[in-house]
Protein backbone atom coordinates (compact mmCIF):
# COMPACT_ATOMS: atom_id res chain seq x y z
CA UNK A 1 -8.58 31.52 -14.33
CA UNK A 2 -6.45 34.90 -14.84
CA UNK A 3 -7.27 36.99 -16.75
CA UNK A 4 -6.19 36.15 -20.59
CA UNK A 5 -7.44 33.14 -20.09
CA UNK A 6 -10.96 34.82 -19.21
CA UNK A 7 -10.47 36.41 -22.40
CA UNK A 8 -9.52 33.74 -25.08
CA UNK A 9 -12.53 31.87 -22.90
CA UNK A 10 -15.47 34.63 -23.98
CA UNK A 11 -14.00 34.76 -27.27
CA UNK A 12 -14.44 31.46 -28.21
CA UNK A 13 -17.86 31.26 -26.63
CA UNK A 14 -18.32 34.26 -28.70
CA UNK A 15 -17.34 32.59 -32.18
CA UNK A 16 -19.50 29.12 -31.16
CA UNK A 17 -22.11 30.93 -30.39
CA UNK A 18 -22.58 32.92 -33.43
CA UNK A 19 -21.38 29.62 -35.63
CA UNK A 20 -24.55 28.14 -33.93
CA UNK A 21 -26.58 30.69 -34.89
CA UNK A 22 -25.81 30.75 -38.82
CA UNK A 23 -26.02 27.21 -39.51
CA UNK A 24 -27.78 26.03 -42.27
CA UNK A 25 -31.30 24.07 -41.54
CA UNK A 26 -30.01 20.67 -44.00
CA UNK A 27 -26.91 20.75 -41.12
CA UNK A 28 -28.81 21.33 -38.08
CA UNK A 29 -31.71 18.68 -39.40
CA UNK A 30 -28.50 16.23 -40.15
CA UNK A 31 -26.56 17.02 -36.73
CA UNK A 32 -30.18 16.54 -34.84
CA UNK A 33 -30.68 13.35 -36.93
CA UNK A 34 -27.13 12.24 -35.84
CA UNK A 35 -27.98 13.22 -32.33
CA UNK A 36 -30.99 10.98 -32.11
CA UNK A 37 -29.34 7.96 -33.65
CA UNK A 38 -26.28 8.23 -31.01
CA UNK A 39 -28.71 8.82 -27.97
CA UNK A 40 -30.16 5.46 -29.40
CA UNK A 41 -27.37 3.86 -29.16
CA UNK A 42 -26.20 4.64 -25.88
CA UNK A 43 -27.00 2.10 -23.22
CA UNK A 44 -26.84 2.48 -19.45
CA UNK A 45 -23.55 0.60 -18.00
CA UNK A 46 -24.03 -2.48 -16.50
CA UNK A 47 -24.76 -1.76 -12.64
CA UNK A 48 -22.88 -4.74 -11.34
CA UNK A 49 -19.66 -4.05 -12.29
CA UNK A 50 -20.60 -0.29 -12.39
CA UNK A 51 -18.21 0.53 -9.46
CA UNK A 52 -15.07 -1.48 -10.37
CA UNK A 53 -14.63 1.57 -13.10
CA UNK A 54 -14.93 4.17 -10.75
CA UNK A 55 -12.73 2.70 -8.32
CA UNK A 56 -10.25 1.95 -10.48
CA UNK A 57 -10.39 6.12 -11.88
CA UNK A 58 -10.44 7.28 -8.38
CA UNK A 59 -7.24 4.99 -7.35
CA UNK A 60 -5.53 6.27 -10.58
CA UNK A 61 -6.16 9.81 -9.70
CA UNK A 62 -3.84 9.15 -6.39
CA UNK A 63 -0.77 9.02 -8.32
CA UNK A 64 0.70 6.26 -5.47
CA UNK A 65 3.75 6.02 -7.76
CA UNK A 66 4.64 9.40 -7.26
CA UNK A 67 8.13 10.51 -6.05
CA UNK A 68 6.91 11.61 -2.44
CA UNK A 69 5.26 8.54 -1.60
CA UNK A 70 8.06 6.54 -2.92
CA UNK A 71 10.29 7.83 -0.48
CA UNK A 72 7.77 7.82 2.11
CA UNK A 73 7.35 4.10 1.50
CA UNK A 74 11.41 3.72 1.67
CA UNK A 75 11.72 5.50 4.65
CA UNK A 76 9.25 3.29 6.59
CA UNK A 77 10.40 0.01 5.27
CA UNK A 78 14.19 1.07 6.22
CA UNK A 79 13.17 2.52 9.83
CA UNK A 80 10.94 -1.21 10.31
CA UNK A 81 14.10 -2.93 8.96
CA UNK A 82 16.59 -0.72 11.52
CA UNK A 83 14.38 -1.34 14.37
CA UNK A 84 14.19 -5.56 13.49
CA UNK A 85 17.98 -5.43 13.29
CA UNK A 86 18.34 -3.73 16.27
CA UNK A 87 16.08 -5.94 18.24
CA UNK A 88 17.59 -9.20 17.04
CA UNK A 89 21.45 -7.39 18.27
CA UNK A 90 19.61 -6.60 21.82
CA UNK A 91 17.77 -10.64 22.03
CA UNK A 92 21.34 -12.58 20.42
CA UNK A 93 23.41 -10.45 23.02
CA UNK A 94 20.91 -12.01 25.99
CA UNK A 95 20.57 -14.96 24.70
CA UNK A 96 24.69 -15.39 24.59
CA UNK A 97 24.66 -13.91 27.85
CA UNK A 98 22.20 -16.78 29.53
CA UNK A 99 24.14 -20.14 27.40
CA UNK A 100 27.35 -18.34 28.68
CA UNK A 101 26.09 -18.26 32.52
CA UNK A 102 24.85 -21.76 31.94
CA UNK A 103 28.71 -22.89 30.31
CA UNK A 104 30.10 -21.53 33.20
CA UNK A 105 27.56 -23.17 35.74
CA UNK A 106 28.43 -26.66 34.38
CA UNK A 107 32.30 -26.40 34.09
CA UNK A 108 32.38 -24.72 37.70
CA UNK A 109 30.30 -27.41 39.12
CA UNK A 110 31.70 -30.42 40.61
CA UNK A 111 29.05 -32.88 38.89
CA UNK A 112 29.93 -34.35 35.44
CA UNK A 113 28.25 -33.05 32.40
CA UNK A 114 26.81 -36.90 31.57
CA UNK A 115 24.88 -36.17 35.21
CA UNK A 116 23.01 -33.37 33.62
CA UNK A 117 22.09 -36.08 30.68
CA UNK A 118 20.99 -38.91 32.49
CA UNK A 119 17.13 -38.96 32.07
CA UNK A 120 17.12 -40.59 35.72
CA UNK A 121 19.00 -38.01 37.71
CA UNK A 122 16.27 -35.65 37.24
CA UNK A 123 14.08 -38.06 39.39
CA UNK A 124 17.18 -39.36 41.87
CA UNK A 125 17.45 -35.43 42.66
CA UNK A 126 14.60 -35.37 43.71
CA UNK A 127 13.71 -38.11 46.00
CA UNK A 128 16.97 -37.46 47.74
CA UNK A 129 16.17 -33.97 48.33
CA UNK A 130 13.14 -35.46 50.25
C-alpha cells in the first residue's frame, strides 16, 4: 500500500480498537451470545461436491472472456481457417491437374471410351498381354 493508504489503515485500526475497548458488558455478553449461536449454526460443507465450488471460483477468477483472449481466440481460429483454405486451393488444383491428364489420355488414345467401361476388357488385356 502507499502511503495514505497506510495511514487511513492505522487509523481505523486505531478507532476499532478503542470502540472494542469501551463497550458495554450487556453488548459484549449479547455479541458473545450471538457469536455462539452462529458458530452453532455453521455446518461443514458437504465434502463431495466440496470442489465443484472451488473450481468453479478459480475458473471465474481467469476472466476467459476478457478482451485479450478474445482476440487471441480469433486470431487462431482465422490462421486454422487460412491454412484449411489454402490446403483445399493446393489439393483441388492437383486433383484438376490428374482428371485433366486422364481427359487427355482417353481422347488422345485410339481405343473408344466404352473400351475403358467394359467390365471384360480389364481381363481380355490381360490374357493377351500374356
Amino acid at each position: 500500500m502507499n502511503e495514505p493508504n497506510d495511514e487511513l489503515a492505522r487509523r481505523i485500526a486505531r478507532h476499532l480498537d478503542f470502540s472494542a475497548d469501551h463497550v458495554s458488558p450487556s453488548t459484549r455478553e449479547r455479541l458473545l451470545e450471538a457469536r455462539k449461536h452462529a458458530l452453532s449454526r455453521f455446518q461443514e460443507p458437504a465434502r463431495g461436491y466440496a470442489w465443484a465450488g472451488g473450481a468453479l471460483a478459480r475458473w471465474g477468477d481467469h476472466h476467459f472472456l476478457a478482451p485479450r483472449y478474445l482476440i487471441a481466440a480469433a486470431a487462431l481460429v482465422a490462421a486454422l481457417g487460412g491454412i484449411a483454405w489454402w490446403q483445399s486451393l493446393q489439393n483441388g488444383s492437383s486433383i484438376a491437374n490428374e482428371l485433366a491428364e486422364i481427359d487427355a489420355g482417353l481422347l488422345t488414345d485410339e481405343l473408344p471410351i466404352n473400351a475403358y467401361l467394359d467390365k471384360g476388357f480389364d481381363s481380355w488385356l490381360k490374357r493377351s498381354s500374356r
